[in-house]
Protein backbone atom coordinates (compact mmCIF):
# COMPACT_ATOMS: atom_id res chain seq x y z
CA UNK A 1 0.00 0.00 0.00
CA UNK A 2 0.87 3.59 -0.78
CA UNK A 3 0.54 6.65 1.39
CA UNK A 4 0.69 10.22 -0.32
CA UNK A 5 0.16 13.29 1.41
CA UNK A 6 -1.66 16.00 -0.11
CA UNK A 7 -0.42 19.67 1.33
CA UNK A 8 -1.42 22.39 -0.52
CA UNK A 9 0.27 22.21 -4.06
CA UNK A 10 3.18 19.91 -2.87
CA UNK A 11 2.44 16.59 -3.45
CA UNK A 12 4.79 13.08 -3.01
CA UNK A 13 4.30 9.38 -3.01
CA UNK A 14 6.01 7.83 -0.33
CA UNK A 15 5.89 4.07 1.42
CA UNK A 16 4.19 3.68 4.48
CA UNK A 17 7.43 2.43 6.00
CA UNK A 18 8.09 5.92 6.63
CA UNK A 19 5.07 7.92 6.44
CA UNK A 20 5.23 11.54 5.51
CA UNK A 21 5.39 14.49 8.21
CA UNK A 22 2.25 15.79 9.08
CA UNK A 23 3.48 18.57 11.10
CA UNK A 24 2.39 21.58 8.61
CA UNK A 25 -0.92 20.03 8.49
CA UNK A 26 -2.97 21.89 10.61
CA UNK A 27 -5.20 18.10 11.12
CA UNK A 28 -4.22 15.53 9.39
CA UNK A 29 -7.20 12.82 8.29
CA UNK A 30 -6.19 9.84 6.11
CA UNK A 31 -8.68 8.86 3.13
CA UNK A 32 -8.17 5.24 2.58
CA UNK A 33 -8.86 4.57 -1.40
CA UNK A 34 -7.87 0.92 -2.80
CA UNK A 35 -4.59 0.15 -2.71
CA UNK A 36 -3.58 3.79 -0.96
CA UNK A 37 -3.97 6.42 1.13
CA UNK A 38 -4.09 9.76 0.81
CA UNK A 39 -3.10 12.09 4.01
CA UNK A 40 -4.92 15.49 3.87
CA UNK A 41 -5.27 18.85 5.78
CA UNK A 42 -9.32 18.65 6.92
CA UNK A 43 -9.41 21.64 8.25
CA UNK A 44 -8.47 22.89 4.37
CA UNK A 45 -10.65 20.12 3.31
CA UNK A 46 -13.92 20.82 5.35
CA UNK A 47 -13.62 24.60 4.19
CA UNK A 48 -13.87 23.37 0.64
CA UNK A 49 -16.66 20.69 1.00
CA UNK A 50 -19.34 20.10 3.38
CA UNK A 51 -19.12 16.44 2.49
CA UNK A 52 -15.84 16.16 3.79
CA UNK A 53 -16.48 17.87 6.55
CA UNK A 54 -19.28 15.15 7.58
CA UNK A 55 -16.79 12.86 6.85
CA UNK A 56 -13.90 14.08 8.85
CA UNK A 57 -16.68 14.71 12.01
CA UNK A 58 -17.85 10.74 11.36
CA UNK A 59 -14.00 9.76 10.62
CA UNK A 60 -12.37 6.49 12.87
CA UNK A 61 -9.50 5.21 14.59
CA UNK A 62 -7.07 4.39 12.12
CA UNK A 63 -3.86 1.99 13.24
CA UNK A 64 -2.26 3.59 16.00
CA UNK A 65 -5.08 5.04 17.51
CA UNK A 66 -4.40 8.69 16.98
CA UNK A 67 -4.31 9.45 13.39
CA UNK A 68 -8.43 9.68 12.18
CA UNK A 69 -9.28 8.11 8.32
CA UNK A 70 -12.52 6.87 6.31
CA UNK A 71 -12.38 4.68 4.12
CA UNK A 72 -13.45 5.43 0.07
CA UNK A 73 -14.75 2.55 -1.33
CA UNK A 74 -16.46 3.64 -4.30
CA UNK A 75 -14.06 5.56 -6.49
CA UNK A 76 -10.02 4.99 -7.97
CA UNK A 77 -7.40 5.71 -6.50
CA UNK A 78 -6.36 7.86 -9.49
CA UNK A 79 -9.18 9.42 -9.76
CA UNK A 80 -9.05 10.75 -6.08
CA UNK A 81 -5.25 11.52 -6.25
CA UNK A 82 -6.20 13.86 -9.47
CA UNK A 83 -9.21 15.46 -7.93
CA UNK A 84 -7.00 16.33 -4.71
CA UNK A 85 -4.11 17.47 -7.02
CA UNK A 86 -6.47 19.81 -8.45
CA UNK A 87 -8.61 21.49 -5.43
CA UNK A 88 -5.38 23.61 -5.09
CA UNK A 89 -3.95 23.37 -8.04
CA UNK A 90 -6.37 24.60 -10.47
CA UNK A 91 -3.64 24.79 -13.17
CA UNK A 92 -3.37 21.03 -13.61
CA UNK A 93 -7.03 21.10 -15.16
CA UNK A 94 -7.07 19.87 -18.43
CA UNK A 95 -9.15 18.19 -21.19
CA UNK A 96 -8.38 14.96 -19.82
CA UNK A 97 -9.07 14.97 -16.48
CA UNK A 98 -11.88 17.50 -16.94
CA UNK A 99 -14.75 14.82 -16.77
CA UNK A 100 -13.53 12.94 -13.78
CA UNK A 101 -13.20 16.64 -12.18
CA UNK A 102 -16.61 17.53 -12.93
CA UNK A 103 -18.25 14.86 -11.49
CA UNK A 104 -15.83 14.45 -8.30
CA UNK A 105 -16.69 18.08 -7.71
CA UNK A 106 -20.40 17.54 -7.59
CA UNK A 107 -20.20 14.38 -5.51
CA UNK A 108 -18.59 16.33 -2.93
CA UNK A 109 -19.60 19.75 -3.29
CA UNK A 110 -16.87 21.43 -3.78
CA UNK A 111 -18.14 24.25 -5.73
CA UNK A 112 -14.54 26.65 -6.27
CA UNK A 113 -13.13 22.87 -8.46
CA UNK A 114 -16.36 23.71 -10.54
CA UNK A 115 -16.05 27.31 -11.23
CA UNK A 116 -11.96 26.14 -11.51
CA UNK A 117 -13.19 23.74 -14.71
CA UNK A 118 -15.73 26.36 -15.91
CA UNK A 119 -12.64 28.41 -15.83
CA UNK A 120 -10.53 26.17 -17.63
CA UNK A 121 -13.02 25.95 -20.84
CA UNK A 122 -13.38 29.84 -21.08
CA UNK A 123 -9.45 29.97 -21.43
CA UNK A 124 -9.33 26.73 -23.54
CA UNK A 125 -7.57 27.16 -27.00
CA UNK A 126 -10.40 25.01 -28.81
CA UNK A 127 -7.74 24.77 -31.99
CA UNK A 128 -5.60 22.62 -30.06
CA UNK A 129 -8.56 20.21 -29.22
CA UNK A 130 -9.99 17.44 -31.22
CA UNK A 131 -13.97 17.21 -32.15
CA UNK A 132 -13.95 13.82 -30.08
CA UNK A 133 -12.22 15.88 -26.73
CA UNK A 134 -14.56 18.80 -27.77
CA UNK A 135 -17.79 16.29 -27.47
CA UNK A 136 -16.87 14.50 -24.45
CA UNK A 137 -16.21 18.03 -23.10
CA UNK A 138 -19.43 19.15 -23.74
CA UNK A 139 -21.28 15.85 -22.90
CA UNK A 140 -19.53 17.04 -19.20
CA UNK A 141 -20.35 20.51 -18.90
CA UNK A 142 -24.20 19.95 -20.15
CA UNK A 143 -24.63 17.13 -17.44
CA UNK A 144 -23.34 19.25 -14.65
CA UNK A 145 -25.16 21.99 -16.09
CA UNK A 146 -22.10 24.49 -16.57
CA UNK A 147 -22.99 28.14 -17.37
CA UNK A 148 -24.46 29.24 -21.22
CA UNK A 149 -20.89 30.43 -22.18
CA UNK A 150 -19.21 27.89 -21.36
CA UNK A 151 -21.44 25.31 -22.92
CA UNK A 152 -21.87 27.99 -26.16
CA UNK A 153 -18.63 28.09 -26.95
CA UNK A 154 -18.27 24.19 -26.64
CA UNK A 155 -21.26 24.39 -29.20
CA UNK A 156 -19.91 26.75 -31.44
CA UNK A 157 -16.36 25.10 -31.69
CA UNK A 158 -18.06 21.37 -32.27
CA UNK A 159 -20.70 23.57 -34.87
CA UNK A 160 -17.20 23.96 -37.03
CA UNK A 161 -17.17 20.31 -38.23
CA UNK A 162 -18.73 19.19 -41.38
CA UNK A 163 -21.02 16.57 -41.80
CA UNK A 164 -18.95 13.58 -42.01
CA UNK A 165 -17.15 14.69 -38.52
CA UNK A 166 -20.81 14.79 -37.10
CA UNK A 167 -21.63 10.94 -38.44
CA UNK A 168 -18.32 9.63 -37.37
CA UNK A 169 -18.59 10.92 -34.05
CA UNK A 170 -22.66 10.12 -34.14
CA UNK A 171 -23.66 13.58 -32.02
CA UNK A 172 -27.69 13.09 -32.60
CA UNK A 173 -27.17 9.90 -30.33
CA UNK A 174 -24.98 11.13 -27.32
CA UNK A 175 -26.40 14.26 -27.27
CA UNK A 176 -29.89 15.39 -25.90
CA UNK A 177 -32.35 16.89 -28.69
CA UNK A 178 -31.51 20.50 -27.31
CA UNK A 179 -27.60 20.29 -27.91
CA UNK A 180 -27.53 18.34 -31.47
CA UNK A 181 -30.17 20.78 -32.03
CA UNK A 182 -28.03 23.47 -31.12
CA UNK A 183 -24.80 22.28 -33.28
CA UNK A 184 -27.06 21.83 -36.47
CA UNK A 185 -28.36 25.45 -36.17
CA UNK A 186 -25.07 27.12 -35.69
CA UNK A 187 -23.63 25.11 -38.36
CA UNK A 188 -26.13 26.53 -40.88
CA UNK A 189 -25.03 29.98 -39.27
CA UNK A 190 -21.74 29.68 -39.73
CA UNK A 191 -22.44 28.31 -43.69
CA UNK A 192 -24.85 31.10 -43.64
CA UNK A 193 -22.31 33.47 -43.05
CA UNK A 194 -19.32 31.96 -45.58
CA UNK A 195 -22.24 32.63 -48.35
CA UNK A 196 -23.19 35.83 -47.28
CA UNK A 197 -20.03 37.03 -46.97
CA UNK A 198 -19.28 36.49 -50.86
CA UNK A 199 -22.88 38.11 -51.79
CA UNK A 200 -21.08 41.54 -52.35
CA UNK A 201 -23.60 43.00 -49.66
CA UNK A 202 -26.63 41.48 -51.59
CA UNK A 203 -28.62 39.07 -49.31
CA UNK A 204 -29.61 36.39 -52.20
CA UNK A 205 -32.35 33.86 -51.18
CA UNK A 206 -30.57 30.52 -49.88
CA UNK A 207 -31.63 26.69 -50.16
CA UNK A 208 -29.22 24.49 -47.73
CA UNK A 209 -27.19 26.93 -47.51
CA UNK A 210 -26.10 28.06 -50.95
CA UNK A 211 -27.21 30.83 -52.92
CA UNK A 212 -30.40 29.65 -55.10
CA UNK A 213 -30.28 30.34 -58.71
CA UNK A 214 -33.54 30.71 -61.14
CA UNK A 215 -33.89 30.84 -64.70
CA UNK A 216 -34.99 34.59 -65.12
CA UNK A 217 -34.64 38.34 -66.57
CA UNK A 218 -31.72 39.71 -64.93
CA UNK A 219 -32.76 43.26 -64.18
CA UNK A 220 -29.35 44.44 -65.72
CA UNK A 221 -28.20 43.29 -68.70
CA UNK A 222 -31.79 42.32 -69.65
CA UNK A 223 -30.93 38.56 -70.36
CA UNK A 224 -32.83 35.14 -69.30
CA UNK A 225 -30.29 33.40 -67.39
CA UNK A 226 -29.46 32.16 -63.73
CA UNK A 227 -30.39 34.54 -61.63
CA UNK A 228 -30.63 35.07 -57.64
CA UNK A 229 -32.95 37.54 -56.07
CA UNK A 230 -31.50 39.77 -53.60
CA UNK A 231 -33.48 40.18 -50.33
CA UNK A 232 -32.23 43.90 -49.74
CA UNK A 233 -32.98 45.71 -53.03
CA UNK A 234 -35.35 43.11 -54.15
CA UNK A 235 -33.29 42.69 -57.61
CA UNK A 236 -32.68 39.53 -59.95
CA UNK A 237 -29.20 39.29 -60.73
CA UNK A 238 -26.63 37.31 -62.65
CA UNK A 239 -23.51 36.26 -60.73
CA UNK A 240 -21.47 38.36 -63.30
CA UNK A 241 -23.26 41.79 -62.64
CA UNK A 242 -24.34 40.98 -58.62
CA UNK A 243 -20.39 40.39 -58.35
CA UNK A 244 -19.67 43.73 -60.54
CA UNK A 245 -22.25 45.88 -58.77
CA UNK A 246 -22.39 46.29 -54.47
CA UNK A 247 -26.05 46.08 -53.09
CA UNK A 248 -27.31 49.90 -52.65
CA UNK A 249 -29.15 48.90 -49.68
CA UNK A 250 -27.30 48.05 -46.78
CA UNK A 251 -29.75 45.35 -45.09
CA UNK A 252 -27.55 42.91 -46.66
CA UNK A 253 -24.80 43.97 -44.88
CA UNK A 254 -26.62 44.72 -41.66
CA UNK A 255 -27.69 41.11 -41.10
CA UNK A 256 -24.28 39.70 -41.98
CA UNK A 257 -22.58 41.31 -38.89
CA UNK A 258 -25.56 40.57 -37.02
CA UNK A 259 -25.22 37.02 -37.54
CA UNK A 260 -21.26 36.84 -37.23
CA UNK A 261 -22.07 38.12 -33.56
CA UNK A 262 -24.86 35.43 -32.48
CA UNK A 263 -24.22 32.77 -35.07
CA UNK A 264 -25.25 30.09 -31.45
CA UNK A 265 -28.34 28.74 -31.76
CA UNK A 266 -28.53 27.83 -28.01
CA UNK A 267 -31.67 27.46 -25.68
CA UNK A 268 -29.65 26.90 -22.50
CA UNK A 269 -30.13 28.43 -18.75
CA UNK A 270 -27.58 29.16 -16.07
């Protein structure tokens, strides 16, 4: 068996041969998890989580008769030596431990770990994440019911992937209605927006996405050909003389950087 103590941010293995000082502890409990156990401050402890601080008041004798423990019998070892790592340590958060994190810091209450993670994702570089890290992130942060912007901008990052990304990773059966919901709107948004953007400051009528062509009379060079019909000045334009000639009316425009702001289609409540 395996003894670590857990002070602050300086944490060591050692063998239970020679156990570690507990002098700069201000009370040292011993959490007994598997194959280890884990000497903490509960005085620290109890300040952080009112679970632990039932524990600690319902803790035992442990082997000589002074030092107090309980015994964890329903979690790893790892797990527990990360989420204790962490309570201090908020830096070691990352996408891998994230989950485990979330859901330690609900079991036990400890509500700064939480805010720590929500933390974590609003600083998160999403470019150096993969879609299959960004889904299991956001699998997390919806079941603990993380706040809107943390959850939006796991939404809008996941939104980025194309179709095939979607199928492989098979979002419309891990996620609830509301988030694959969520993910298909903004990804129309964001294709919304690529089109737009090349419209010239015309808003053409759209079908999936795409500007939608019609046989017609294009209002300037007088031809039958395909045209698109601009929402904003309400004229039917070929793609040469809509790319030669800037919409006059600026609704077009207006509802472009509208959309680039809010492109989150996201029904979610603190």
């Amino acid at each position: 068996m395996l003894e670590v103590c857990m002070d602050n941010l300086n944490v060591g293995r050692y063998d239970c041969s020679s156990p570690p000082s507990s002098s700069n502890l201000e009370r040292p409990f011993k959490l007994l998890v598997k194959n280890q156990v884990f000497t903490v401050d509960s005085e620290k402890m109890r300040r952080l989580s009112p679970i632990f601080g039932l524990m600690f008041e319902n803790g035992r004798d442990f082997e000589n008769g002074r030092e107090l423990a309980r015994e964890i019998v329903d979690e790893k070892s790892d797990d527990i030596s990360t989420f204790l790592r962490c309570l201090y340590d908020h830096n070691q958060i990352n996408e891998t431990n994230f989950v485990t994190l979330l859901r330690l810091s609900n079991k036990y209450q400890v509500n700064s770990l939480e805010y720590a993670c929500e933390e974590f994702i609003e600083k998160l570089d999403m470019n150096t994440i993969k879609p299959d890290q960004v889904l299991t992130l956001l699998i997390a942060s919806n079941d603990h019911h993380l706040k809107r912007k943390v959850v939006a901008k796991l939404v809008l990052s996941l939104a980025k992937e194309d179709k095939n990304t979607f199928n492989r990773l098979k979002i419309s059966r891990y996620l609830p209605s509301q988030l694959y919901g969520a993910i298909i709107g903004t990804n129309m948004n964001l294709l919304q927006v690529r089109e737009i953007t090349t419209m010239n400051g015309h808003l053409f009528k759209m079908e999936r996405s795409k500007t939608q062509y019609r046989r017609g009379l294009c209002d300037m060079c007088r031809m039958i050909c395909d045209a698109a019909t601009c929402e904003s000045c309400h004229k039917h334009l070929c793609k040469t003389h809509w790319t030669a000639n800037p919409c006059q009316n600026d609704y077009g425009r207006r509802f472009l950087d509208e959309l680039k702001k809010n492109p989150i289609e996201l029904e979610y409540q603190d």
